[in-house]
Protein backbone atom coordinates (compact mmCIF):
# COMPACT_ATOMS: atom_id res chain seq x y z
CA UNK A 1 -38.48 -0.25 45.84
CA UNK A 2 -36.08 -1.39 48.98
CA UNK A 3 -37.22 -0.36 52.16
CA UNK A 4 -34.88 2.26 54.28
CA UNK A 5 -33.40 0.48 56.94
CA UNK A 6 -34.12 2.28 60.40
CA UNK A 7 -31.32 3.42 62.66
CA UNK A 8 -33.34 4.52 65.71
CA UNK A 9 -32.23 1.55 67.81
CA UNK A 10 -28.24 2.82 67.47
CA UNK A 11 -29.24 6.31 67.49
CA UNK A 12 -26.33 6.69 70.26
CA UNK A 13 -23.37 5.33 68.90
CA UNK A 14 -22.09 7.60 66.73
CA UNK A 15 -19.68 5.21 65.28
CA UNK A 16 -22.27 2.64 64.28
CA UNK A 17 -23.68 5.99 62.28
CA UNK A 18 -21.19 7.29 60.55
CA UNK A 19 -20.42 3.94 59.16
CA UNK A 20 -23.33 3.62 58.09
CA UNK A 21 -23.79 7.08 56.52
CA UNK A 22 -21.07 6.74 55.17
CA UNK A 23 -21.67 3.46 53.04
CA UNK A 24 -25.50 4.12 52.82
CA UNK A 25 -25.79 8.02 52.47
CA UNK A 26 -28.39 8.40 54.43
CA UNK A 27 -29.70 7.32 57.95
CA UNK A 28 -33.57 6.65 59.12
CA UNK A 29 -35.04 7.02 62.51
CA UNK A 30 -38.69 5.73 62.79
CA UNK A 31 -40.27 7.99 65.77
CA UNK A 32 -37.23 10.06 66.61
CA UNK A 33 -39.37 13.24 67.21
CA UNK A 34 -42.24 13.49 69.60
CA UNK A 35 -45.47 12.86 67.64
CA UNK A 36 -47.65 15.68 69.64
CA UNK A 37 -44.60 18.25 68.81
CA UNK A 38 -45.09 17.61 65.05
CA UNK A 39 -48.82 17.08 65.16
CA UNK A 40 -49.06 20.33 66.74
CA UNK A 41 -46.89 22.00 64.51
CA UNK A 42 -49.07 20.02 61.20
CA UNK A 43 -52.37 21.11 63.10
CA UNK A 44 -51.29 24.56 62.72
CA UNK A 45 -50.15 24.57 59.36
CA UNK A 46 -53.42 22.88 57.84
CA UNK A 47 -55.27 25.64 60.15
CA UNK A 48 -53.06 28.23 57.56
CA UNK A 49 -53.83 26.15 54.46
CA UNK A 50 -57.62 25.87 55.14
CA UNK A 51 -57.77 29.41 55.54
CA UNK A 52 -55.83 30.14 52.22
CA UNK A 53 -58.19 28.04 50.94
CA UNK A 54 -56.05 25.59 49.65
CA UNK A 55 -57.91 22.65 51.48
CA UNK A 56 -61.38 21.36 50.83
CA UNK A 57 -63.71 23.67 53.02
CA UNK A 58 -66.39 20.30 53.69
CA UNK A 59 -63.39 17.93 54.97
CA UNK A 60 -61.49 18.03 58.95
CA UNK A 61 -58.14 20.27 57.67
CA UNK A 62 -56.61 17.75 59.38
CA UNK A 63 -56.77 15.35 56.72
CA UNK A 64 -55.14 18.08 54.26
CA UNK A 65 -58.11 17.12 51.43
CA UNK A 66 -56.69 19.47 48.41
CA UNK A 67 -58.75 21.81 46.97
CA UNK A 68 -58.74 23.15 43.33
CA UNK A 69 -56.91 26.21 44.59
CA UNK A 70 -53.66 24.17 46.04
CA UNK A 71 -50.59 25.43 43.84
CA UNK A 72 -47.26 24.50 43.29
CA UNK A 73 -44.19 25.66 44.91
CA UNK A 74 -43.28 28.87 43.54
CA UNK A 75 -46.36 29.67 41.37
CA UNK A 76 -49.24 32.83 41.57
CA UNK A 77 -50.49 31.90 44.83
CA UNK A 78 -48.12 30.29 46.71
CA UNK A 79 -46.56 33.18 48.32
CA UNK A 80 -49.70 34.21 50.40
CA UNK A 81 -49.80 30.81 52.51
CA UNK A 82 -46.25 30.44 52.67
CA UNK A 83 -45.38 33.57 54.52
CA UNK A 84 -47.91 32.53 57.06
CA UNK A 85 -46.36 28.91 57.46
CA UNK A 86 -42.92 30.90 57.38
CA UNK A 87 -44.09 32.99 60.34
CA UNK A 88 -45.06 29.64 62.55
CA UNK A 89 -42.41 30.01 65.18
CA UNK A 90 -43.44 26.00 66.31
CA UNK A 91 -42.01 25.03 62.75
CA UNK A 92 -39.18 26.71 62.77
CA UNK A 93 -38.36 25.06 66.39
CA UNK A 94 -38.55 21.67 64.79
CA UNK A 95 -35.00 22.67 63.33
CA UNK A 96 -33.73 22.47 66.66
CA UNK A 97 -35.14 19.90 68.63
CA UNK A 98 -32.57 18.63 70.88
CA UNK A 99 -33.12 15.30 69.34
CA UNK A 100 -31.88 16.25 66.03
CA UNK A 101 -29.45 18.70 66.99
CA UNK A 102 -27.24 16.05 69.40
CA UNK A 103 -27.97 13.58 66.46
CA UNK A 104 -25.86 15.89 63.99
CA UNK A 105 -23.25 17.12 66.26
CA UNK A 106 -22.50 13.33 67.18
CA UNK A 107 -22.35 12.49 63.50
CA UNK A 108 -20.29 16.03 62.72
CA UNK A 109 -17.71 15.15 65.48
CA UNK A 110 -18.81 18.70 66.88
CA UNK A 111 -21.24 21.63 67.81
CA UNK A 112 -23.49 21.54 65.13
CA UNK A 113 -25.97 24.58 63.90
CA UNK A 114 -29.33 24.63 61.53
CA UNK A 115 -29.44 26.47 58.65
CA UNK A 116 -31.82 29.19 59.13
CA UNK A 117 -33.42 28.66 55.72
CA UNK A 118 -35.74 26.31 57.09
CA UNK A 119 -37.99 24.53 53.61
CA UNK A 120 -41.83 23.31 54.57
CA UNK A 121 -42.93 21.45 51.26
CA UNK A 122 -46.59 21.37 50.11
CA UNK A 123 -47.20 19.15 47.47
CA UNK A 124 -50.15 18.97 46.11
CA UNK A 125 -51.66 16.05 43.72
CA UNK A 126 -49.86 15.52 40.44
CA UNK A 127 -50.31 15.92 37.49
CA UNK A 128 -51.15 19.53 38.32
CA UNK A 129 -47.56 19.63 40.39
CA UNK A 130 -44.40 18.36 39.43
CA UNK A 131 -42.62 16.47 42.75
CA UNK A 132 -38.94 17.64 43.57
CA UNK A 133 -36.45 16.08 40.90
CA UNK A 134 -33.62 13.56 41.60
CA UNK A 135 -30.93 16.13 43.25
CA UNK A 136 -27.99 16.34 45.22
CA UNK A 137 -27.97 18.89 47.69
CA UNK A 138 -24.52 19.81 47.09
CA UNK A 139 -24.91 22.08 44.55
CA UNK A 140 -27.16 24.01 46.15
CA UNK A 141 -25.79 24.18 49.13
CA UNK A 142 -22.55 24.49 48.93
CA UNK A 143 -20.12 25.14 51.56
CA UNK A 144 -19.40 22.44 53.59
CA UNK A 145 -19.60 18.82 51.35
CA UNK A 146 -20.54 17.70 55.14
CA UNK A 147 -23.79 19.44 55.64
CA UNK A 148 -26.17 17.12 56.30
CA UNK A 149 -30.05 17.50 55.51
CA UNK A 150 -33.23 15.69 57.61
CA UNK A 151 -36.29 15.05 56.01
CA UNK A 152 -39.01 15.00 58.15
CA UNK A 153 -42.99 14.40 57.24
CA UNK A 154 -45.23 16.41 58.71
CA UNK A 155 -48.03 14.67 57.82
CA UNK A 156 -48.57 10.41 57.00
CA UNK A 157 -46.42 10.28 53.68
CA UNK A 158 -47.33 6.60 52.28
CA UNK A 159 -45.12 6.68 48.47
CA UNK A 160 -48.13 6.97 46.98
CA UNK A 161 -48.58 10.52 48.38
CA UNK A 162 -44.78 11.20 47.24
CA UNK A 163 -42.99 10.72 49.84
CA UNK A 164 -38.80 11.27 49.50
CA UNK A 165 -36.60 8.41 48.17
CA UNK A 166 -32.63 8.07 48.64
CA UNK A 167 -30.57 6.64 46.46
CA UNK A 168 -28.67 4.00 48.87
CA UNK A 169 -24.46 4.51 48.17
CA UNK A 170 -25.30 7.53 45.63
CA UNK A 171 -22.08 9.75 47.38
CA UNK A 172 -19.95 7.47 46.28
CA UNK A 173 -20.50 8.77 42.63
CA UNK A 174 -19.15 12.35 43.84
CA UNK A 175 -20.77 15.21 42.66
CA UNK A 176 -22.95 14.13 39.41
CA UNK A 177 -23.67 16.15 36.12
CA UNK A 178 -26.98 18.09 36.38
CA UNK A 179 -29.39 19.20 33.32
CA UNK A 180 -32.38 21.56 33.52
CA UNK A 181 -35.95 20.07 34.80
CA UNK A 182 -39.67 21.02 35.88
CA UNK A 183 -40.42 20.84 39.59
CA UNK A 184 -38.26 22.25 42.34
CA UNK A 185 -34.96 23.68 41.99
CA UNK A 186 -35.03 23.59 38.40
CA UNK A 187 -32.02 20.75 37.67
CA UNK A 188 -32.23 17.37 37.69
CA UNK A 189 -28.63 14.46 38.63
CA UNK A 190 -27.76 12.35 36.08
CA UNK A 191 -28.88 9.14 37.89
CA UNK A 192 -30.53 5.95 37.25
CA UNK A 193 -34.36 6.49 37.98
CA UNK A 194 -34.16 2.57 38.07
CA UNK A 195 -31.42 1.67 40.40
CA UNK A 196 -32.58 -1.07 42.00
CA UNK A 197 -30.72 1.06 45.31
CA UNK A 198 -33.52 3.44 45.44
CA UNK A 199 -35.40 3.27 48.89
CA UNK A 200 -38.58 4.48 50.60
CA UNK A 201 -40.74 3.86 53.29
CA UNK A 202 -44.39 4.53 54.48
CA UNK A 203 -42.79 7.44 56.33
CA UNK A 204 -45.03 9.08 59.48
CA UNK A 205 -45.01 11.93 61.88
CA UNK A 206 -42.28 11.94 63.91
CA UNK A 207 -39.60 10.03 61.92
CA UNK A 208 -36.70 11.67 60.68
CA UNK A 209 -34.80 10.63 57.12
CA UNK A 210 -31.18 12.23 57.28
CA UNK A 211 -28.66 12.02 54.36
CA UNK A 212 -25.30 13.94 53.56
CA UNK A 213 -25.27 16.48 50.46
CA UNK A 214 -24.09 14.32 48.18
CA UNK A 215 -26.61 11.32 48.56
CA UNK A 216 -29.14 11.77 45.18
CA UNK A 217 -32.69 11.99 46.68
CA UNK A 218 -36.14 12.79 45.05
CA UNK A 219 -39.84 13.34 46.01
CA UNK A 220 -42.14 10.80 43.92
CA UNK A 221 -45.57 11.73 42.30
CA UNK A 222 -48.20 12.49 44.83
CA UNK A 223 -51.29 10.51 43.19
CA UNK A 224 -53.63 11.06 46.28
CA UNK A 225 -56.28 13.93 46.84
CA UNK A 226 -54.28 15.15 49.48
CA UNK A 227 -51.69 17.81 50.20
CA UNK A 228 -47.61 16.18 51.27
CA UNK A 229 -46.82 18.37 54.13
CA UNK A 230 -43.05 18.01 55.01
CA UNK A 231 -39.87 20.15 56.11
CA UNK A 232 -36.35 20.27 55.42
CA UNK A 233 -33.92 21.41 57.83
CA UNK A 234 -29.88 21.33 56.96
CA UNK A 235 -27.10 21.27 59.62
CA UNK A 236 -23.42 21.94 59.26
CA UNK A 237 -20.23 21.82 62.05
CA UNK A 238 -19.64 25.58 63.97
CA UNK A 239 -16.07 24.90 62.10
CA UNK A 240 -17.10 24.18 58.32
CA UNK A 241 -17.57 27.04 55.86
CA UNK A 242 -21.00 28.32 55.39
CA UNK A 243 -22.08 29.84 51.34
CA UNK A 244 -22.78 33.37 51.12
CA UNK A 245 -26.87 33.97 49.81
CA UNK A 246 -26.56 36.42 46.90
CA UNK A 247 -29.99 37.99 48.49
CA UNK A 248 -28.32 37.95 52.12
CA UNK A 249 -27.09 35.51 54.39
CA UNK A 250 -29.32 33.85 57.16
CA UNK A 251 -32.48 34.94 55.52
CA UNK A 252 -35.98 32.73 55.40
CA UNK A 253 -37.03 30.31 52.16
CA UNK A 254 -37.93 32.32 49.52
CA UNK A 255 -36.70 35.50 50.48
CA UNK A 256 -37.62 38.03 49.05
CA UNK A 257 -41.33 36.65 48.25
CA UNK A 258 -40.90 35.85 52.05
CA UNK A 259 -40.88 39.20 54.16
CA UNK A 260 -37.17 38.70 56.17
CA UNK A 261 -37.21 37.54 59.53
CA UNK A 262 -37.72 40.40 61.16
CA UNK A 263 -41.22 40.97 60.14
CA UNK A 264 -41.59 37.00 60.37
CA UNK A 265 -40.64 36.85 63.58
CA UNK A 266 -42.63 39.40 65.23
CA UNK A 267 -44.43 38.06 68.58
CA UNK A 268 -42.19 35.04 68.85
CA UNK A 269 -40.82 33.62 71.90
CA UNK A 270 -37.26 33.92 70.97
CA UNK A 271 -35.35 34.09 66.97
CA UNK A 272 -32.43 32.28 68.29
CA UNK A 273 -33.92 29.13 65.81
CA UNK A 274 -33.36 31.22 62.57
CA UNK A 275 -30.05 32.83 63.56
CA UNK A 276 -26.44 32.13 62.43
CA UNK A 277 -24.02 31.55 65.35
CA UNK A 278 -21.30 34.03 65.80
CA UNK A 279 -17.72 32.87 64.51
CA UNK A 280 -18.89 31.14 61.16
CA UNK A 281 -17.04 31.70 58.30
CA UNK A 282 -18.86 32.18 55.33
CA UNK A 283 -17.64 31.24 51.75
CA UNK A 284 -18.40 32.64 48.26
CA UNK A 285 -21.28 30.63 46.21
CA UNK A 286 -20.42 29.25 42.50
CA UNK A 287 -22.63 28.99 39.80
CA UNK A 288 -24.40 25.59 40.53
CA UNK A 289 -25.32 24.45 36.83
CA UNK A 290 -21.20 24.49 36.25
CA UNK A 291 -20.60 20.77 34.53
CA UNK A 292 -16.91 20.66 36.27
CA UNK A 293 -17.56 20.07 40.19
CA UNK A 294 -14.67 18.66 41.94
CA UNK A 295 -15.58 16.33 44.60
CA UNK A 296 -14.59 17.59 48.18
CA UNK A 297 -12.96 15.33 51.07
CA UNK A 298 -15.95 14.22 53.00
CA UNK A 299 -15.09 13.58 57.00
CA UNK A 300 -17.77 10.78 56.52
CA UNK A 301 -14.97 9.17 54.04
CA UNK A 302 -17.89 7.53 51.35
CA UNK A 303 -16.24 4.92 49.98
């Protein structure tokens, strides 16, 4: 698989960037984030998993060692750990590092804002989990085609451990067919598993992979005896529409296996991380499994 080719050296010229996004799909910064911020937000999230008893009680958490009681997303058991990484203010302040917030509002043209919904992945070994299909993030999403997602590990993500791979020039196929699969959201694209496009990297804390919602992307099989601990965050322009949630806009992962925010949130600093601005307008959601998506006008013009 092709290595991701890192952007951190032209992180500043926005034109450079959208260029690239815009033929690529997706951007890489090797060490954008400060790697004591995320290592203090991973130290504290293994100190939740060890206690939940997910990790192996004779290894350093640290090293996120699985244990026989790790689960998959969404199964009996998840749901007890995840509200207590869900009410870790420090990982919730990732989503708006100033780092990654200029980044997107350079690339957006404008003021960008972070989704509130902010995703921490734990996967543990396969076969017992199944990794995050091939996906666009479009039809999830929805609202603006131009909401971009970043990627970022939270732990050392070698591929053997499952780390994401992007599909290089994948928006250019607009918004592909989808059919029912294990793991993750449930559907899977219609895209060549062997593209010889598909890219990767030996990804670790502190880099950042970005990509628009079009760009097909995938976690790979983690076939180590340790836990993948990453986050996704997704940012939008203060001007694009924003999809309603059917359970309530602006609410946490999960929701409502995840208490709301306001129970989340209690003792924090400041919420201001997991609110919606004032002034966005917010758009009705369609039925994602629809076969007939048209393809939006992107600002990044793929092409």
């Amino acid at each position: 698989m092709k290595e991701l080719t890192d952007s951190y050296d032209d992180v500043q010229d926005a034109g450079v960037l959208r260029d690239r996004l815009a033929t690529d799909g997706y951007l890489f910064f090797r060490g954008l984030l400060p790697t004591d911020v995320v290592g203090d937000v991973h130290e504290q999230l293994a100190r939740i998993l060890y206690d939940s008893d997910w990790l192996d009680r004779d290894a350093d958490p640290r090293e996120l060692v699985a244990s026989g009681r790790a689960v998959e997303e969404g199964s009996p058991g998840f749901f007890g750990a995840y509200t207590a990484i869900q009410s870790t203010e420090s990982f919730h302040r990732l989503a708006v590092r100033p780092e990654v917030l200029s980044l997107t509002s350079r690339l957006l043209g404008e003021q960008s804002f972070a989704h509130p919904a902010h995703i921490c992945r734990i996967a543990p070994p396969s076969p017992g989990a199944n990794p995050t299909p091939i996906h666009q993030d479009y039809r999830f999403i929805q609202g603006s085609v131009d909401t971009l997602t970043t990627w970022l590990p939270l732990s050392a993500a070698p591929p053997e451990i499952g780390g994401l791979r992007v599909l290089a020039g994948s928006p250019r196929l607009g918004v592909l067919p989808v059919k029912a699969s294990d793991g993750p959201g449930m559907m899977r694209a219609e895209a060549d598993e062997n593209h010889p496009e598909w890219r990767t990297t030996s990804y670790q804390p502190g880099d950042v992979l970005l990509f628009g919602s079009l760009t097909v992307h995938g976690a790979m099989p983690n076939r180590t005896k340790r836990l993948r601990l990453s986050a996704d965050f997704r940012y939008q322009a203060m001007s694009a529409p924003m999809a309603r949630d059917l359970l309530g806009t602006g609410k946490p992962h999960y929701h409502p296996d995840v208490p709301d925010f306001p129970t989340l949130t209690r003792g924090w600093s400041s919420t201001e991380c997991v609110e919606v601005p004032a002034g966005v307008n917010f758009v009705d959601r369609w039925d994602p499994r629809v076969d007939d998506v048209p393809t939006p006008a992107s600002r990044f013009a793929y092409a």
